[in-house]
Protein backbone atom coordinates (compact mmCIF):
# COMPACT_ATOMS: atom_id res chain seq x y z
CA UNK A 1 180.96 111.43 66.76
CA UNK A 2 181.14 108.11 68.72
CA UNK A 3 180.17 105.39 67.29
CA UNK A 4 177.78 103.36 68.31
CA UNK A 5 176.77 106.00 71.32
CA UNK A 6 172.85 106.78 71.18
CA UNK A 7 171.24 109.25 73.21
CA UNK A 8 167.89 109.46 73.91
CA UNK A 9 167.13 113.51 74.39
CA UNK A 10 164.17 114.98 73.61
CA UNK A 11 162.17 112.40 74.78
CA UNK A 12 160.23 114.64 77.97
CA UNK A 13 162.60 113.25 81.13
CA UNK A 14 165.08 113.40 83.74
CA UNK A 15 168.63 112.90 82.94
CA UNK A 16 170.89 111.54 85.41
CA UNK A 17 174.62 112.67 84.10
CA UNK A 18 177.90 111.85 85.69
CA UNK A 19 181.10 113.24 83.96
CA UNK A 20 184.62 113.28 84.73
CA UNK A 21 187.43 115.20 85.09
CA UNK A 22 190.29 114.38 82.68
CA UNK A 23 191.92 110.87 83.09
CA UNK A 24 189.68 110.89 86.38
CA UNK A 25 192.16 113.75 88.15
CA UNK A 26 190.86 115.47 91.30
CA UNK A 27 190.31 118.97 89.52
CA UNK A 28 187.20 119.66 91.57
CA UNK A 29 189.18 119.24 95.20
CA UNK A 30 189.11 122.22 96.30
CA UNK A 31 186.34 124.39 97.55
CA UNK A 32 186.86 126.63 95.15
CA UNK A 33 186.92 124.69 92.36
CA UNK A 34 183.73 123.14 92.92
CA UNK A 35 182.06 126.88 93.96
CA UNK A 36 182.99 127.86 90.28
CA UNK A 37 181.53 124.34 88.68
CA UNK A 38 178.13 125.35 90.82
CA UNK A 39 178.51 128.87 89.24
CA UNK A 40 178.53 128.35 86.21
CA UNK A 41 176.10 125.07 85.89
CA UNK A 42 173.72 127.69 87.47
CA UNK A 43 174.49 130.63 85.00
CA UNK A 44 174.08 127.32 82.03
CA UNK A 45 170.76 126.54 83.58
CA UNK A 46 169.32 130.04 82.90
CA UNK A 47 170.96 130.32 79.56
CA UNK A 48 169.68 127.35 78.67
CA UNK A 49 166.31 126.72 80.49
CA UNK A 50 166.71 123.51 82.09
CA UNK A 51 165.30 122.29 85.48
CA UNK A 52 168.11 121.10 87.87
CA UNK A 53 166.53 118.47 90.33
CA UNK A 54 169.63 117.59 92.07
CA UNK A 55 173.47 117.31 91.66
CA UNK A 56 176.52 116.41 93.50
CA UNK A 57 180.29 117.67 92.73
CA UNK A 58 183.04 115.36 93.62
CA UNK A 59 186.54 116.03 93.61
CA UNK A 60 186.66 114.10 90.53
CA UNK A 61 183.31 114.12 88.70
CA UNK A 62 180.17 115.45 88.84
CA UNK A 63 176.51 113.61 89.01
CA UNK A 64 173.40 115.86 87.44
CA UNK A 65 169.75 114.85 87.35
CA UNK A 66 168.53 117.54 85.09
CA UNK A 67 165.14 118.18 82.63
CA UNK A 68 165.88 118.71 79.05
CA UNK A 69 166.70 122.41 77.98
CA UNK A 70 163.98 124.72 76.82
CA UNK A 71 167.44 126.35 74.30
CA UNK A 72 169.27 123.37 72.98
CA UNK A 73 169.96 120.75 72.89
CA UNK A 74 171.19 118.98 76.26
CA UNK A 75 174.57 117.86 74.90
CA UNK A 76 174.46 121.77 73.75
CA UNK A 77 173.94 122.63 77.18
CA UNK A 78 176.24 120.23 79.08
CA UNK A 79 179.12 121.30 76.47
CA UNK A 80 178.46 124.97 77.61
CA UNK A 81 178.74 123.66 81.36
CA UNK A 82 182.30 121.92 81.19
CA UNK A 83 183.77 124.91 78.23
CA UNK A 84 182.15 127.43 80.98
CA UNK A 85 184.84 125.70 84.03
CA UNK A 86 187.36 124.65 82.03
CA UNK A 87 188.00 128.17 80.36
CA UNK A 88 188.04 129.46 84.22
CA UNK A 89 190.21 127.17 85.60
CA UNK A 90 193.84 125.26 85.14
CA UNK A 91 195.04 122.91 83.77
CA UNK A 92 194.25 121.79 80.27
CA UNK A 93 192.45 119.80 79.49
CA UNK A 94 190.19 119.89 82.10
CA UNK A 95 187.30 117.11 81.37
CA UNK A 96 187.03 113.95 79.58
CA UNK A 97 185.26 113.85 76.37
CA UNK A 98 182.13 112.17 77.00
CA UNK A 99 179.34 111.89 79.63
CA UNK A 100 177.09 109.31 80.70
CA UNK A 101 173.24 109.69 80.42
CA UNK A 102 170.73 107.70 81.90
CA UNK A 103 167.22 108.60 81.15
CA UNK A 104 164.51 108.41 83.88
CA UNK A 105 161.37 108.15 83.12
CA UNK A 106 159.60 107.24 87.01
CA UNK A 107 159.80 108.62 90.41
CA UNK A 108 161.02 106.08 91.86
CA UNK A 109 164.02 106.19 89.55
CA UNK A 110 164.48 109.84 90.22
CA UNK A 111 164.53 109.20 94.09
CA UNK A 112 167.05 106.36 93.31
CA UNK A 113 169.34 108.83 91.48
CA UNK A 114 169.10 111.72 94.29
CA UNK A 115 169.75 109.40 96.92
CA UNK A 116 172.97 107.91 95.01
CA UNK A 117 174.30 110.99 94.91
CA UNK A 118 173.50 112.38 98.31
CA UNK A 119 175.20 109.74 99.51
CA UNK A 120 177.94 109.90 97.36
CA UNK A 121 180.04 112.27 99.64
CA UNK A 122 179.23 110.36 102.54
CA UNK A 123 180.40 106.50 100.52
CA UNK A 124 183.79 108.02 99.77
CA UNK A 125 184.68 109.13 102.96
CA UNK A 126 184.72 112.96 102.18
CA UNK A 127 182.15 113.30 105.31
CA UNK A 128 180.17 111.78 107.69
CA UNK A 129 176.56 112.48 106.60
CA UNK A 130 174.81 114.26 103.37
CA UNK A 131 174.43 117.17 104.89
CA UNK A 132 177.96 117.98 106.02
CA UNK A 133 178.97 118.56 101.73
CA UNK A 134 178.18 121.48 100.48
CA UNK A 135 178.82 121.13 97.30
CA UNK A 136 175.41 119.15 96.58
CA UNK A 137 171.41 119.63 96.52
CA UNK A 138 170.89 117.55 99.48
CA UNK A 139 170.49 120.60 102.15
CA UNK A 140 168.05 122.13 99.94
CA UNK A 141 165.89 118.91 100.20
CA UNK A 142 166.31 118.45 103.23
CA UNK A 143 165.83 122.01 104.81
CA UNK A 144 164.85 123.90 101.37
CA UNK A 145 167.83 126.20 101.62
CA UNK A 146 168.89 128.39 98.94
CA UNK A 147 171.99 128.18 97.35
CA UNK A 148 173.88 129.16 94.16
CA UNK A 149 172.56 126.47 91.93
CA UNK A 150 168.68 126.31 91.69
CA UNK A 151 167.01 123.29 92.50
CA UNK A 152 163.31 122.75 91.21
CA UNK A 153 161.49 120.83 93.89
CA UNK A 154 158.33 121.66 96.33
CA UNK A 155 160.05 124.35 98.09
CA UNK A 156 160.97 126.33 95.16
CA UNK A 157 157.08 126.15 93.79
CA UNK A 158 156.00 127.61 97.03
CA UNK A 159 158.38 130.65 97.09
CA UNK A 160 157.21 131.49 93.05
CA UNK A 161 153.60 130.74 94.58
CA UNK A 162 152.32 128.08 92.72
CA UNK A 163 152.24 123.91 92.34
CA UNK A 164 154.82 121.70 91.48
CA UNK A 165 154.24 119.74 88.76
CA UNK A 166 153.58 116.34 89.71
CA UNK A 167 156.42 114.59 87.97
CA UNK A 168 158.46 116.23 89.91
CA UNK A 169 157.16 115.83 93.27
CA UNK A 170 159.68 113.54 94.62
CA UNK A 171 159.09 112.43 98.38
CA UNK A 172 161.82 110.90 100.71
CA UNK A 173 164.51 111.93 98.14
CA UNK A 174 166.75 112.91 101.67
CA UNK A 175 166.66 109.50 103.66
């Protein structure tokens, strides 16, 4: 245990998580690599019950704004995440220990966060606009495609047929 770390789970909000890949290596630079991070944070998700509202997966770490899991724990559940890619893939070890949480409690903290890392890609020089990386739940906001990892927003409400809650009915989360 870390001393002197508190977390503040449990307490009915987002989390906005960023972790790393060990010593801040580019483990996550290929297409692949960050295919099988999105595979299994979305096979974690249902294990766990947790609501993904956005993420983005850099060549080096990854940013998460997540609810708290229905299962566990969310350090449970973001432990299961990183053992989940790291058993997959090479080399050893894989991630740094710890991540960072950041608990929001607003909306307009949430938009904040989505916007950060929408833009992320785009701030790095990976691409030239949010759209053009994949590996992130900006397309889905912006055009409410599907893809591997399950974002909870409006358009996913309307496909199961009902309402959004309205903490999470985030507006302009793709400018």
């Amino acid at each position: 245990m870390t001393r002197g770390l508190v977390r503040y789970q449990q307490c009915g909000c987002f989390h906005f998580l960023t972790f790393s890949c060990y010593r801040r290596q580019a483990f996550l630079d290929s297409a692949g690599a960050r295919e099988l991070f999105e595979r299994s944070f979305e096979a974690m998700r249902r294990r766990y019950k947790f609501v993904i509202a956005g993420y983005v997966v850099m060549p080096e770490h990854v940013h998460l704004l997540v609810g708290e899991p229905q299962k566990a724990l969310l350090s449970k559940a973001i432990q299961a995440v990183k053992l989940s890619v790291s058993v997959q893939s090479r080399p050893r070890p894989f991630w740094q220990a710890r991540y960072y949480d950041f608990n929001v409690h607003n909306e307009e903290k949430c938009i904040e966060k989505l916007r950060y890392m929408h833009r992320n890609p785009v701030k790095r020089g990976l691409v030239a606009r949010p759209e053009d990386w994949a590996w992130s739940s900006f397309r889905h906001y912006a055009t409410g495609a599907e893809s591997v990892v399950e974002i909870e927003s409006q358009w996913t409400a309307a496909r199961r047929g009902n309402q959004l809650p309205e903490h999470l009915q985030y507006r302009d989360v793709h400018s």
